[in-house]
C-alpha atoms as a PDB file:
ATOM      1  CA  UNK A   1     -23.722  -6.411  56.223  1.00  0.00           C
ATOM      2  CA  UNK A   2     -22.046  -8.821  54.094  1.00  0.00           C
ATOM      3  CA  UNK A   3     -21.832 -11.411  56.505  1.00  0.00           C
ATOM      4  CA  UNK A   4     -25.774 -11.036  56.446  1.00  0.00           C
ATOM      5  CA  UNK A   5     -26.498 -11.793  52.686  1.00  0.00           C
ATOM      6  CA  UNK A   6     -27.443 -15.374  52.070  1.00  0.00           C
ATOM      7  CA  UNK A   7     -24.233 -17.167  50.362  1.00  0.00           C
ATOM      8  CA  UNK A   8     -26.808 -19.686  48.468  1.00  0.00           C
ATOM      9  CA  UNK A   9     -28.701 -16.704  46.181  1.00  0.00           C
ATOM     10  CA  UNK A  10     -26.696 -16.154  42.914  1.00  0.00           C
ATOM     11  CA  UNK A  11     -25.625 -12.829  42.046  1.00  0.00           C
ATOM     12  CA  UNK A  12     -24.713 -11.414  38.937  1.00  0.00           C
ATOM     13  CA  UNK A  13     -23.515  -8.047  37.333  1.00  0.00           C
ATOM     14  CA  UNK A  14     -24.041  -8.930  33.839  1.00  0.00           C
ATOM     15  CA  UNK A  15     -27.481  -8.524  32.710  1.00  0.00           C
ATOM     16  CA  UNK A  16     -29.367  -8.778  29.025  1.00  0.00           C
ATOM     17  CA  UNK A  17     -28.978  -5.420  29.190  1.00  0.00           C
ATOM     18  CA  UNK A  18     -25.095  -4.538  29.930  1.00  0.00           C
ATOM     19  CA  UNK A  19     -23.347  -8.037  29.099  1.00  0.00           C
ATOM     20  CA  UNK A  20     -19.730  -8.710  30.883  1.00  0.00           C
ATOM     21  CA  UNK A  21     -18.140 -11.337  29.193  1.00  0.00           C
ATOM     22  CA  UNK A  22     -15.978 -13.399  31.302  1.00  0.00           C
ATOM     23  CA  UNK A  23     -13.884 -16.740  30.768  1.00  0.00           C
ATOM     24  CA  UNK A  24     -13.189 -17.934  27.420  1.00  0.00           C
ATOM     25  CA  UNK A  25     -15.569 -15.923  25.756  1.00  0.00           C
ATOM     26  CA  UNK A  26     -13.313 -12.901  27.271  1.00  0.00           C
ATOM     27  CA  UNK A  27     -10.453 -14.330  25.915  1.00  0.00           C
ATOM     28  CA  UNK A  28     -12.030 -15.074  22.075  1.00  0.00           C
ATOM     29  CA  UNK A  29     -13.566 -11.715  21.956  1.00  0.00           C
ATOM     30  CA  UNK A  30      -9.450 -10.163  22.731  1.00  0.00           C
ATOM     31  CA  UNK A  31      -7.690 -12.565  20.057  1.00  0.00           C
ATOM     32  CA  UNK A  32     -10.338 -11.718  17.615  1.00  0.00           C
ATOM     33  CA  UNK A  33     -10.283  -7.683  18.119  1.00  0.00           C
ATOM     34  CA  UNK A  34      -6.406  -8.055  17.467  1.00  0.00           C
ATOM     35  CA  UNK A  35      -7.225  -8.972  13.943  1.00  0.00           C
ATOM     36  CA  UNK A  36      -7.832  -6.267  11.103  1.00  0.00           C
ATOM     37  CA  UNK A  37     -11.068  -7.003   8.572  1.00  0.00           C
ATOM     38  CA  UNK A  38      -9.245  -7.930   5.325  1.00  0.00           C
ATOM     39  CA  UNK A  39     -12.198  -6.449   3.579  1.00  0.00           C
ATOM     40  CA  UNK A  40     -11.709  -2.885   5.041  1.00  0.00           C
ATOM     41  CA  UNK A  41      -7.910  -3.266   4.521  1.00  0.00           C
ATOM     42  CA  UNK A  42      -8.631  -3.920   1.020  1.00  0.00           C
ATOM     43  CA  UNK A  43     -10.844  -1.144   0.661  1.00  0.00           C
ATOM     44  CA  UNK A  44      -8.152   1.517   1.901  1.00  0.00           C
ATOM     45  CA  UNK A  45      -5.360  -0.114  -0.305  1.00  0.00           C
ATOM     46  CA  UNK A  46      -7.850   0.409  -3.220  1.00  0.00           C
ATOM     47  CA  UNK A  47      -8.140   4.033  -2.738  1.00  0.00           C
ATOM     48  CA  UNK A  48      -4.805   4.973  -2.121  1.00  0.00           C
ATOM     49  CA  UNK A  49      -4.089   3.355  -5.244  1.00  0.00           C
ATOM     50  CA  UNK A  50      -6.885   5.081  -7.103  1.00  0.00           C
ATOM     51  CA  UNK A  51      -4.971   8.520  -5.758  1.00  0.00           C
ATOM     52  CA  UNK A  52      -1.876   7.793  -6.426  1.00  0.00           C
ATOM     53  CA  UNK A  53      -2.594   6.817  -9.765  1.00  0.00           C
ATOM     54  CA  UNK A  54      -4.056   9.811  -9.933  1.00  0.00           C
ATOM     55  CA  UNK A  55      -1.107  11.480  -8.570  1.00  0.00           C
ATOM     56  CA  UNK A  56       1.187   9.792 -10.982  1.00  0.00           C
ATOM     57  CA  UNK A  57      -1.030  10.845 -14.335  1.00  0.00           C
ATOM     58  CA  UNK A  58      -0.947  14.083 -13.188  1.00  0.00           C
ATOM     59  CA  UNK A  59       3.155  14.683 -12.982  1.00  0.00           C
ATOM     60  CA  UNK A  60       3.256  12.546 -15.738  1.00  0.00           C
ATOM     61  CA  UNK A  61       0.855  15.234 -17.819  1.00  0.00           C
ATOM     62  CA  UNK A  62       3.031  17.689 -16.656  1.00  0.00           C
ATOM     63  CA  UNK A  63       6.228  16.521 -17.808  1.00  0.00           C
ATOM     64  CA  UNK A  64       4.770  16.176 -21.217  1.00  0.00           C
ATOM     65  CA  UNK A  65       3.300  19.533 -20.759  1.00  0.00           C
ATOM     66  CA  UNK A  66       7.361  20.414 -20.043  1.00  0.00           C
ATOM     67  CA  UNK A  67       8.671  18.950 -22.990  1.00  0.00           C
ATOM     68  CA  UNK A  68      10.688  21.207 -25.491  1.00  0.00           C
ATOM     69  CA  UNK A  69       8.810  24.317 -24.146  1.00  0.00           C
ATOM     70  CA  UNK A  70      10.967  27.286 -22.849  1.00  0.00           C
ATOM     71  CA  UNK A  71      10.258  28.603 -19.240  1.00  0.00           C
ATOM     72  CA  UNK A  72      10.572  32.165 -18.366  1.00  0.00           C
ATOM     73  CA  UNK A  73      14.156  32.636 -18.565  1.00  0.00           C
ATOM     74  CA  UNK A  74      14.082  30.758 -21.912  1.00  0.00           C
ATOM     75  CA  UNK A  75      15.556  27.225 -20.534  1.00  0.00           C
ATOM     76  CA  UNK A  76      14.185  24.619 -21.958  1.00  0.00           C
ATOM     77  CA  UNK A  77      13.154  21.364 -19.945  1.00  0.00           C
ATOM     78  CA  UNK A  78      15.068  18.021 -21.224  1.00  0.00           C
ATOM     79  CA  UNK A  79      13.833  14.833 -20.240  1.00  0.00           C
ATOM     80  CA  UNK A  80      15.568  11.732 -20.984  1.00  0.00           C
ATOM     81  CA  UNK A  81      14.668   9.347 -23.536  1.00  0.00           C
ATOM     82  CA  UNK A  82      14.043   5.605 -23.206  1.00  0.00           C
ATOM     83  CA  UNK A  83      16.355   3.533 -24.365  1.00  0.00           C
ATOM     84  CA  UNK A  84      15.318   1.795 -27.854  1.00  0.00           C
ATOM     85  CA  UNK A  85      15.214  -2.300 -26.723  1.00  0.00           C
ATOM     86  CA  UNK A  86      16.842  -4.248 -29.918  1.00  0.00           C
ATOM     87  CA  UNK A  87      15.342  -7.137 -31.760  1.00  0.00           C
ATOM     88  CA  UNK A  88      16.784  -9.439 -28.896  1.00  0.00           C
ATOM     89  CA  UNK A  89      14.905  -7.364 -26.121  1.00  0.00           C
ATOM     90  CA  UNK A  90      18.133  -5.747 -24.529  1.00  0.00           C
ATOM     91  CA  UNK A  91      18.776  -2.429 -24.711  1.00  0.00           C
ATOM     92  CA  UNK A  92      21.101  -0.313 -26.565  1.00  0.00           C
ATOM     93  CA  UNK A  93      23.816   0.148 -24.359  1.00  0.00           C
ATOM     94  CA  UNK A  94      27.750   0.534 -24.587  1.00  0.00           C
ATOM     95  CA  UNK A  95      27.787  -2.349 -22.057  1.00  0.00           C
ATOM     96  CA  UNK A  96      25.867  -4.208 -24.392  1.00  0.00           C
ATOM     97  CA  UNK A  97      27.877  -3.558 -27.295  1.00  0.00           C
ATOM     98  CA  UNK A  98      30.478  -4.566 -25.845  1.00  0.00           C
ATOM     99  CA  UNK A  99      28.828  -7.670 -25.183  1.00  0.00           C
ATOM    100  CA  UNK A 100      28.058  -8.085 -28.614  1.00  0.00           C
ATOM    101  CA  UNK A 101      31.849  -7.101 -29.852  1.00  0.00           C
ATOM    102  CA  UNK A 102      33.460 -10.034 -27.788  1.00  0.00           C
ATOM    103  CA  UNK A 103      30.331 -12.706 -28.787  1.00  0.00           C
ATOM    104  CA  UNK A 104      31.921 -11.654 -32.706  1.00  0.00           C
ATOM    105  CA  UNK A 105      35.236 -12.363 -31.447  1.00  0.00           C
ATOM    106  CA  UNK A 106      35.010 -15.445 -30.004  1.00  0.00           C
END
């Protein structure tokens, strides 16, 4: 039957319909699926951040909530306290004291 069919009449499976891309434009249409949207990446790094900001307000409510109050067995929650920064901008450390101590000696 093959043998029969005339070898001059073109014949195609892509139609306007179903489209198969071949060649080059096959090869574009790969490279460029590889590639993420930087718009819809953005959009997903905006929204985690919105939650864990979220997420981070909340414990940090909490923890304020915590402070100096007794819990049921009457222990009381300490939290450390930031270290006071100095005129200079360092912080009040022995390390930095000590710093300080040999500066005066020298």
């Amino acid at each position: 039957r093959a043998l029969r069919m005339n070898a001059k009449l073109d014949r195609y499976f892509s139609t306007a319909e179903c489209s198969i891309r071949t060649g080059m434009q096959k090869w574009v249409d790969r490279y460029r699926s590889q590639w993420v949207d930087p718009t819809a990446v953005q959009a997903e790094i905006d929204d985690f951040m919105t939650r864990f900001d979220e997420r981070t307000a909340q414990a940090r409510e909490e923890q304020d909530e915590l402070r100096g109050q007794a819990d049921d067995e009457g222990w009381v929650t300490i939290t450390s306290a930031r270290a006071k920064r100095a005129e200079n901008g360092e912080t009040s450390t022995r390390s930095a004291l000590k710093r300080e101590k040999k500066k005066r000696k020298e």
